[in-house]
PDB file of N, CA and C in Angstrom:
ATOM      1  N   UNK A   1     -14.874  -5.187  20.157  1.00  0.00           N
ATOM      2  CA  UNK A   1     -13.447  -4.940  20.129  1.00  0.00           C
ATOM      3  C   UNK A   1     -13.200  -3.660  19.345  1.00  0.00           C
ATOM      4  N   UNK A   2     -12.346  -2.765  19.858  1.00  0.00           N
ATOM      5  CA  UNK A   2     -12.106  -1.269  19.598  1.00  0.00           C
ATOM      6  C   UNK A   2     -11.098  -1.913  17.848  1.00  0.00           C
ATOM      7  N   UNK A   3     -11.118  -1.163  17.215  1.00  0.00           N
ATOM      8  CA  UNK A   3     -10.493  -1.197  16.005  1.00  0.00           C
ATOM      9  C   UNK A   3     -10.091   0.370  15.299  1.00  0.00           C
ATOM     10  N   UNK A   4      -8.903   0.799  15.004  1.00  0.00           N
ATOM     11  CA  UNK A   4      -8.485   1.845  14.757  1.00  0.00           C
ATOM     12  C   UNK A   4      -8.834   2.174  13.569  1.00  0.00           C
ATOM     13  N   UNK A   5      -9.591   3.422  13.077  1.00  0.00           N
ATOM     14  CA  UNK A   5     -10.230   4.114  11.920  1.00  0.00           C
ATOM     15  C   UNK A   5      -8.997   3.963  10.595  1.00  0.00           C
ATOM     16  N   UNK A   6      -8.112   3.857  11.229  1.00  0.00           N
ATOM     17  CA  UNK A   6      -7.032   3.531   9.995  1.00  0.00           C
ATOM     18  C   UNK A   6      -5.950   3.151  10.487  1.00  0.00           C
ATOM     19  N   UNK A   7      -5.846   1.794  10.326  1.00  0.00           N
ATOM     20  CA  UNK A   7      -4.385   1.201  10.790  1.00  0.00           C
ATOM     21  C   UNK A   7      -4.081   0.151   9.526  1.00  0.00           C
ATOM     22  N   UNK A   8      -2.917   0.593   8.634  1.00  0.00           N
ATOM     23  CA  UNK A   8      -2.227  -0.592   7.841  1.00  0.00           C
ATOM     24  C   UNK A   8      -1.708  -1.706   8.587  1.00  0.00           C
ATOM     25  N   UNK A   9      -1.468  -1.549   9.582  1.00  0.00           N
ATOM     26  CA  UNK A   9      -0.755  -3.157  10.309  1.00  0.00           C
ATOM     27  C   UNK A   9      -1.490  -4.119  10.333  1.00  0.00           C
ATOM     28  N   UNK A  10      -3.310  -3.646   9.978  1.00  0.00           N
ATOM     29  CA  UNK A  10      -4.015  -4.540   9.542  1.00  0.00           C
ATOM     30  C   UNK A  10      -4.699  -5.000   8.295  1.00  0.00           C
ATOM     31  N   UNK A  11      -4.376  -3.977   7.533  1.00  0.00           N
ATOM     32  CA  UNK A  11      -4.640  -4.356   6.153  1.00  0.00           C
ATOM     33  C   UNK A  11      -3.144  -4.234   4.936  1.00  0.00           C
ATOM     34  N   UNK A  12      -2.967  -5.482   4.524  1.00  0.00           N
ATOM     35  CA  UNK A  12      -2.509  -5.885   3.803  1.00  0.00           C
ATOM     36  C   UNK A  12      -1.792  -5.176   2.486  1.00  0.00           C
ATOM     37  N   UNK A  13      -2.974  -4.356   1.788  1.00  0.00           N
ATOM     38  CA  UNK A  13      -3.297  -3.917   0.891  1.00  0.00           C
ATOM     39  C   UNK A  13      -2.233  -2.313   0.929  1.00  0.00           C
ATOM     40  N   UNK A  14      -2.061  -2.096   2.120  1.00  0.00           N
ATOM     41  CA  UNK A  14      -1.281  -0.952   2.074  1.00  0.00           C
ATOM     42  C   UNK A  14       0.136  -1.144   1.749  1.00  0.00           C
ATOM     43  N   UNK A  15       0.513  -2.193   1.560  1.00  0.00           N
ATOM     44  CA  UNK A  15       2.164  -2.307   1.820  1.00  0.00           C
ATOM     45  C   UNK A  15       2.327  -1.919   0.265  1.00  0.00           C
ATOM     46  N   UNK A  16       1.278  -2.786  -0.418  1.00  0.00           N
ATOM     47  CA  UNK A  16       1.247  -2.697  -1.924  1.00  0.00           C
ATOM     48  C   UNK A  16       0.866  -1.134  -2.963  1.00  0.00           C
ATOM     49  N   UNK A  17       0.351  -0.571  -2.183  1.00  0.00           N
ATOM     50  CA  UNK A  17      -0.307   0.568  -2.513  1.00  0.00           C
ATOM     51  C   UNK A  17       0.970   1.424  -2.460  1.00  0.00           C
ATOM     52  N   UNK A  18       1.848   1.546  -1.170  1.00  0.00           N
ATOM     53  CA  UNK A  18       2.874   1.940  -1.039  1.00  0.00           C
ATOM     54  C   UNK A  18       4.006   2.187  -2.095  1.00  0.00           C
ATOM     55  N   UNK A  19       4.210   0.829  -2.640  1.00  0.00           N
ATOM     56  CA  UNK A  19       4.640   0.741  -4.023  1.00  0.00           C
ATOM     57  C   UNK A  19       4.012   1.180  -5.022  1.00  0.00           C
ATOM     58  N   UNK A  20       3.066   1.338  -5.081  1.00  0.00           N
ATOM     59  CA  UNK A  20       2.637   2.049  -6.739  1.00  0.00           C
ATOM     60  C   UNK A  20       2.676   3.254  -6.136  1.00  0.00           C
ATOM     61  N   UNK A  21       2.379   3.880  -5.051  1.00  0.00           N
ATOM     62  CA  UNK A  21       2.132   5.407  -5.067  1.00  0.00           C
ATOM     63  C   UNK A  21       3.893   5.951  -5.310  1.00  0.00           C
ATOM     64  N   UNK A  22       4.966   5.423  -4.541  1.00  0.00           N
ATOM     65  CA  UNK A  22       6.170   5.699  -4.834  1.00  0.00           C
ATOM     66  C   UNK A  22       6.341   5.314  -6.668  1.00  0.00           C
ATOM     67  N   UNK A  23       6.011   4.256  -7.212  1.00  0.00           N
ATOM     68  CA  UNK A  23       6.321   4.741  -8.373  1.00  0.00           C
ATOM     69  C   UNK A  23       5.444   5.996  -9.702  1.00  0.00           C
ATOM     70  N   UNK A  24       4.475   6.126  -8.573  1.00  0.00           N
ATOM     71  CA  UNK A  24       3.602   7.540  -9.741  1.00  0.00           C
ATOM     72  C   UNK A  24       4.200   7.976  -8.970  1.00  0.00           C
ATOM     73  N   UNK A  25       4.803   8.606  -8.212  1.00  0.00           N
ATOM     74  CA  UNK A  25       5.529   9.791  -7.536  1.00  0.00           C
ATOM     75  C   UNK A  25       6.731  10.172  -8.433  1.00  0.00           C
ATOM     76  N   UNK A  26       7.486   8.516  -8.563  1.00  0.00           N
ATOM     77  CA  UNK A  26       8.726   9.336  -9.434  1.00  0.00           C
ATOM     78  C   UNK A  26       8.406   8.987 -10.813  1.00  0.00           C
ATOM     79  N   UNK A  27       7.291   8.833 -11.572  1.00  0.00           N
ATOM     80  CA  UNK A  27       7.135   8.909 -12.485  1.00  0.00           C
ATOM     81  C   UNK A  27       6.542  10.401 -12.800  1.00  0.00           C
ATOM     82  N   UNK A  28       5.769  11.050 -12.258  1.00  0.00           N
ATOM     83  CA  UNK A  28       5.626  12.662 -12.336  1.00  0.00           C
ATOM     84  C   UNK A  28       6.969  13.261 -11.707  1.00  0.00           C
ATOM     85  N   UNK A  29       7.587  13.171 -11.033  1.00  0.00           N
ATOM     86  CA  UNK A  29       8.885  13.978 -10.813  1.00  0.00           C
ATOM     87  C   UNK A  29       9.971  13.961 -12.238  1.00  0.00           C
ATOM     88  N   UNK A  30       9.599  12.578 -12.693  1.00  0.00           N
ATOM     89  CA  UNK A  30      10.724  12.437 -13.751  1.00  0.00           C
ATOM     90  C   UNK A  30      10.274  13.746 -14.879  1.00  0.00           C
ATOM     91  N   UNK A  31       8.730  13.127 -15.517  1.00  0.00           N
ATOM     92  CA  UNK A  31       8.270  14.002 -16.271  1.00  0.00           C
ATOM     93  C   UNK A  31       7.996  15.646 -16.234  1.00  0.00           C
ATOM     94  N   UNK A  32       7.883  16.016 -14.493  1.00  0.00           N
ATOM     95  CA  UNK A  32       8.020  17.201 -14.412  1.00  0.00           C
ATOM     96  C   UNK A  32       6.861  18.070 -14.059  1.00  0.00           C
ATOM     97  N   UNK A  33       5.499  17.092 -14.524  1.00  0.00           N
ATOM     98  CA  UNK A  33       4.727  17.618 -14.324  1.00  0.00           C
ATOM     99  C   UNK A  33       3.879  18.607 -13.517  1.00  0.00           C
ATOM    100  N   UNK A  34       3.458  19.943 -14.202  1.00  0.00           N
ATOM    101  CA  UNK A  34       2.590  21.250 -13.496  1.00  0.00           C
ATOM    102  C   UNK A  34       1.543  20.357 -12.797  1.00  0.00           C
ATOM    103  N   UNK A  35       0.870  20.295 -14.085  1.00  0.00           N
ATOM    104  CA  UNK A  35      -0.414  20.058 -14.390  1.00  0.00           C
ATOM    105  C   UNK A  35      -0.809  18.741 -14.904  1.00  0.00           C
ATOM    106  N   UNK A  36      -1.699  17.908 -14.926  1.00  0.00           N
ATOM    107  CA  UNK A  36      -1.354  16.621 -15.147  1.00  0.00           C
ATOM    108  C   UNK A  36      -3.519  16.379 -15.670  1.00  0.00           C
ATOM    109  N   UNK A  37      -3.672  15.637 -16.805  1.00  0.00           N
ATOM    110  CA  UNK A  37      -5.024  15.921 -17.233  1.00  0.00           C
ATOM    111  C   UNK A  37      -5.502  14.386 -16.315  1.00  0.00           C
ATOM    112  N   UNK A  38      -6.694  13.747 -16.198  1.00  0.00           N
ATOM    113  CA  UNK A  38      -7.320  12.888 -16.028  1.00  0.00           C
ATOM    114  C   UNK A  38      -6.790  11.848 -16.617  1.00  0.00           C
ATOM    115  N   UNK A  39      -6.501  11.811 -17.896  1.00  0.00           N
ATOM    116  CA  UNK A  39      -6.402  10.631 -19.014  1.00  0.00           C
ATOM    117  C   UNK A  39      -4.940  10.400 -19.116  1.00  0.00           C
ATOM    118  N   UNK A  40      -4.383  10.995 -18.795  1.00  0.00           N
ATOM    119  CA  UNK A  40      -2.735  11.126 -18.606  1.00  0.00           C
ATOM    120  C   UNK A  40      -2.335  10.794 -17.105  1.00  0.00           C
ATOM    121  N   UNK A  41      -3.139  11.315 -15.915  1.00  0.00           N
ATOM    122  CA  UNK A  41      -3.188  10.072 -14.750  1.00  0.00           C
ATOM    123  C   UNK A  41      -3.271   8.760 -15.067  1.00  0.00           C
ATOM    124  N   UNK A  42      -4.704   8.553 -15.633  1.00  0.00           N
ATOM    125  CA  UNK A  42      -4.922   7.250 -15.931  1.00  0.00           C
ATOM    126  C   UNK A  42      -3.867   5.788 -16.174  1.00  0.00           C
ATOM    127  N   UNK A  43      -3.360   6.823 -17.202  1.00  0.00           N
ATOM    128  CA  UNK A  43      -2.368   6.305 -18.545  1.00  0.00           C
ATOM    129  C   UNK A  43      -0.998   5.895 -17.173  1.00  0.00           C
ATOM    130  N   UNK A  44      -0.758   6.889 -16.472  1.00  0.00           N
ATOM    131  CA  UNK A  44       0.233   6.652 -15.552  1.00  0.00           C
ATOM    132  C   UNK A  44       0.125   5.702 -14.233  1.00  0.00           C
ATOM    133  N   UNK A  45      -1.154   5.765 -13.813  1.00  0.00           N
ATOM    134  CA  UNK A  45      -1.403   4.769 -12.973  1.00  0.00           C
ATOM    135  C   UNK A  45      -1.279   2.996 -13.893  1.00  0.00           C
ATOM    136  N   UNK A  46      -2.098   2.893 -14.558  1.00  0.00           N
ATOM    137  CA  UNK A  46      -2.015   1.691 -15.258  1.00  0.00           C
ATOM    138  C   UNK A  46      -0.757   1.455 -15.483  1.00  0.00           C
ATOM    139  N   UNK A  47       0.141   2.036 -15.909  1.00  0.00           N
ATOM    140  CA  UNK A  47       1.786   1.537 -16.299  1.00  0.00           C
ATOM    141  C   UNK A  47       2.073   1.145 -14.946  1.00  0.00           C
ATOM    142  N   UNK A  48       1.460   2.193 -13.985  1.00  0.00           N
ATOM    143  CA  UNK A  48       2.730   1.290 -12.472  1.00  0.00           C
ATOM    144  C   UNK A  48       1.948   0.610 -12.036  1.00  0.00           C
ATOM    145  N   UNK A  49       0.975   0.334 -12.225  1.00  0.00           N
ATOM    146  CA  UNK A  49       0.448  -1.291 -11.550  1.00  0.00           C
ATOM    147  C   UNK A  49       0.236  -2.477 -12.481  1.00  0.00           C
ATOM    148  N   UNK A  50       0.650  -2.306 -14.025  1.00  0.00           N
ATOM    149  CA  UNK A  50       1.162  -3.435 -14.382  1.00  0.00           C
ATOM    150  C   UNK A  50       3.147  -3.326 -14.066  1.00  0.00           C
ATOM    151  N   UNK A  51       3.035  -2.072 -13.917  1.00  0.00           N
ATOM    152  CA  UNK A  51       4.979  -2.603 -13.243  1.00  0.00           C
ATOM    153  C   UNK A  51       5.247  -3.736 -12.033  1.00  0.00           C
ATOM    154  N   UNK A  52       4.028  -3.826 -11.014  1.00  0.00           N
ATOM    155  CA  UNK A  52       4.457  -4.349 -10.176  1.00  0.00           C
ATOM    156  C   UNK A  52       4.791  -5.999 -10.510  1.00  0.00           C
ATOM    157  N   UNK A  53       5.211  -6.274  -9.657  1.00  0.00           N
ATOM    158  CA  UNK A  53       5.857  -7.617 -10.195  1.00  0.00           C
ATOM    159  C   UNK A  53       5.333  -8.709  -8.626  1.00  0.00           C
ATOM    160  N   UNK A  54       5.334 -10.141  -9.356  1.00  0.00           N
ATOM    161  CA  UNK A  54       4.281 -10.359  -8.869  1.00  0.00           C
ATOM    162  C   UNK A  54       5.097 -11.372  -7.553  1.00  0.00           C
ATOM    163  N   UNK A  55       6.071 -10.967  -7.176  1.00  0.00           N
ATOM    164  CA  UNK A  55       7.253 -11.200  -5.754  1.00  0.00           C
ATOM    165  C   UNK A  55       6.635  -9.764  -4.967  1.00  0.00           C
ATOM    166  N   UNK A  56       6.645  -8.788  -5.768  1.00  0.00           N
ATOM    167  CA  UNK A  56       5.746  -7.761  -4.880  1.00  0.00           C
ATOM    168  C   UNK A  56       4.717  -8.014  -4.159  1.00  0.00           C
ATOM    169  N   UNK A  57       3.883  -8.393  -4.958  1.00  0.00           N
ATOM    170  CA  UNK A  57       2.234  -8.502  -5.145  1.00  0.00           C
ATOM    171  C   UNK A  57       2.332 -10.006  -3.619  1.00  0.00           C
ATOM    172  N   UNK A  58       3.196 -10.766  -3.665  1.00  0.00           N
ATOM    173  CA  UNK A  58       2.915 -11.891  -2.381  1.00  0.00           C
ATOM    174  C   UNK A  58       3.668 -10.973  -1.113  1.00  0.00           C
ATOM    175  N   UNK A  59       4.176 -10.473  -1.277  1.00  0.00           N
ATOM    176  CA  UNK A  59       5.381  -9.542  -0.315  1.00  0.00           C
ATOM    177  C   UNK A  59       3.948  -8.847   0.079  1.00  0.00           C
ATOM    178  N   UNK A  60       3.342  -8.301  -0.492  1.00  0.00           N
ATOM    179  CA  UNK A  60       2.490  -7.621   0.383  1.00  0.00           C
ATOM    180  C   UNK A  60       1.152  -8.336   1.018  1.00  0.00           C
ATOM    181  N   UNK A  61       1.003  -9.469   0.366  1.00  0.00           N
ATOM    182  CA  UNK A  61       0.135  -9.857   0.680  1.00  0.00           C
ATOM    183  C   UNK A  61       0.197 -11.111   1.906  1.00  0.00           C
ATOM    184  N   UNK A  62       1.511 -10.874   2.320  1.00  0.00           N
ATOM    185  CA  UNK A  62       2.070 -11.839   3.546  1.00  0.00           C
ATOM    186  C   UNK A  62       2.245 -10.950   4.740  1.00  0.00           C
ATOM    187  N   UNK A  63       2.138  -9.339   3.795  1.00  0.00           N
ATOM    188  CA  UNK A  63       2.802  -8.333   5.357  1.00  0.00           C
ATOM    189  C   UNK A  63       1.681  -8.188   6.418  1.00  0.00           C
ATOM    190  N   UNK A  64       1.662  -7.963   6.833  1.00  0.00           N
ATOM    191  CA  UNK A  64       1.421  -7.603   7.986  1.00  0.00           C
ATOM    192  C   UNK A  64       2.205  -8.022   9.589  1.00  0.00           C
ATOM    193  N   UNK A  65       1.538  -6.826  10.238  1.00  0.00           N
ATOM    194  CA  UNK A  65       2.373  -6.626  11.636  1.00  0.00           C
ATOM    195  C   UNK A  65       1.941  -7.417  12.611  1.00  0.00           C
ATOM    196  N   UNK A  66       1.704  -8.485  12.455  1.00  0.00           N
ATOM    197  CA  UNK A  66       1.480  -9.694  13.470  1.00  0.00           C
ATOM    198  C   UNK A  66       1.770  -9.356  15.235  1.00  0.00           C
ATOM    199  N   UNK A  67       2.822  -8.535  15.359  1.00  0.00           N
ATOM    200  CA  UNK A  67       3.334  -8.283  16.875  1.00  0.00           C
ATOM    201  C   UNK A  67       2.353  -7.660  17.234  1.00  0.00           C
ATOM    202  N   UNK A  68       2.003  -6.304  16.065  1.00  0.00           N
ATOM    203  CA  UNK A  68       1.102  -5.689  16.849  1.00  0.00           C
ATOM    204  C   UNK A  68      -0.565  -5.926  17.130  1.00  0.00           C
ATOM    205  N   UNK A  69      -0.432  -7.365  15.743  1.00  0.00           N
ATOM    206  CA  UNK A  69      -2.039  -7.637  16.342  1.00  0.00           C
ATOM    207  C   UNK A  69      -2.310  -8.196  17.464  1.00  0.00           C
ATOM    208  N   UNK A  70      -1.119  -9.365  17.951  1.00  0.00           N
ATOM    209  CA  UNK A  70      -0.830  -9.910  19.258  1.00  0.00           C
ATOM    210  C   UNK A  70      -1.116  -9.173  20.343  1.00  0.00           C
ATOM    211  N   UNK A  71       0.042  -8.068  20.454  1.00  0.00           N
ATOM    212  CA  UNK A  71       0.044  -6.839  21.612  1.00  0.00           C
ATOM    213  C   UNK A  71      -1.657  -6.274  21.636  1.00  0.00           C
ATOM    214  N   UNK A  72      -2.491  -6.129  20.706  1.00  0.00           N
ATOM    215  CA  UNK A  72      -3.556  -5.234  20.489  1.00  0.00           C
ATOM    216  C   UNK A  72      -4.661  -6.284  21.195  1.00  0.00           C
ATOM    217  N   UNK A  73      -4.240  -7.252  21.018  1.00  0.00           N
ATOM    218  CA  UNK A  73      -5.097  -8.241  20.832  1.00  0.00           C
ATOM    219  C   UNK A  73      -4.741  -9.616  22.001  1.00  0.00           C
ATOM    220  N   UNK A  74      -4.006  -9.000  22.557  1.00  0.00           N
ATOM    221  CA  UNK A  74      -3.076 -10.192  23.863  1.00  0.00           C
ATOM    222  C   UNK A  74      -4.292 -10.076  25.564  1.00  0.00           C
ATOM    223  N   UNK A  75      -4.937  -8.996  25.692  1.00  0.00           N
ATOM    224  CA  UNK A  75      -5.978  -9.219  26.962  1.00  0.00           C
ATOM    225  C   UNK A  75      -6.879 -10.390  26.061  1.00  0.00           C
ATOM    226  N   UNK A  76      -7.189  -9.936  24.945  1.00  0.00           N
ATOM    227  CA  UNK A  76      -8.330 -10.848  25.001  1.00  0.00           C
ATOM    228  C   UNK A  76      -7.396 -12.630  24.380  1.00  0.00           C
ATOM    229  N   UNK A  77      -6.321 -12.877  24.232  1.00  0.00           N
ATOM    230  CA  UNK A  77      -6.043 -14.085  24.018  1.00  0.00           C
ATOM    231  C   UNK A  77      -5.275 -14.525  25.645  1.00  0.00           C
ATOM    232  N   UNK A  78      -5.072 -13.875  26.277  1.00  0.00           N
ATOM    233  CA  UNK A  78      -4.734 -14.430  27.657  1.00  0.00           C
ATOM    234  C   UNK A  78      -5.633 -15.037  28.369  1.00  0.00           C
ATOM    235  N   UNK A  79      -5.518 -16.408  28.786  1.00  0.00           N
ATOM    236  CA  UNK A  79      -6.695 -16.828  29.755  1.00  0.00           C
ATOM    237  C   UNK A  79      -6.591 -16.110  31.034  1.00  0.00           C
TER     238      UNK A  79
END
């Protein structure tokens, strides 16, 4: 069965990722940052993934695109 090199509609994990990358996004926009060191990423990633909250954390872990695994996946469930 053909499987696409990168499709979130099948992994889970992206819905969630989604959310932390939007909040380091506006957490460097807030701060302003040029230039940004390793240890000061760090420091910023860890704050937004203990931000997430854990109604997030099932929200993503329920998403997925079910229609389209059906549709992708409907020759081979049709008798």
């Amino acid at each position: 069965m053909f499987l696409p090199p990168y499709c979130p509609e099948l992994n889970s994990i992206e819905s969630l990722w989604s959310v932390v990358k939007g909040r380091i996004k506006t957490c460097l926009l807030e701060h302003q940052y040029q230039t940004i060191t390793q240890e000061d990423f760090q420091k910023i990633m860890l704050d937004c993934l203990n931000e997430v909250q854990p109604e997030q954390q099932k929200r993503a872990a329920r998403f997925n695109n079910r229609d389209y695994i059906y549709l992708q996946l409907s020759e081979y469930l049709d008798p």
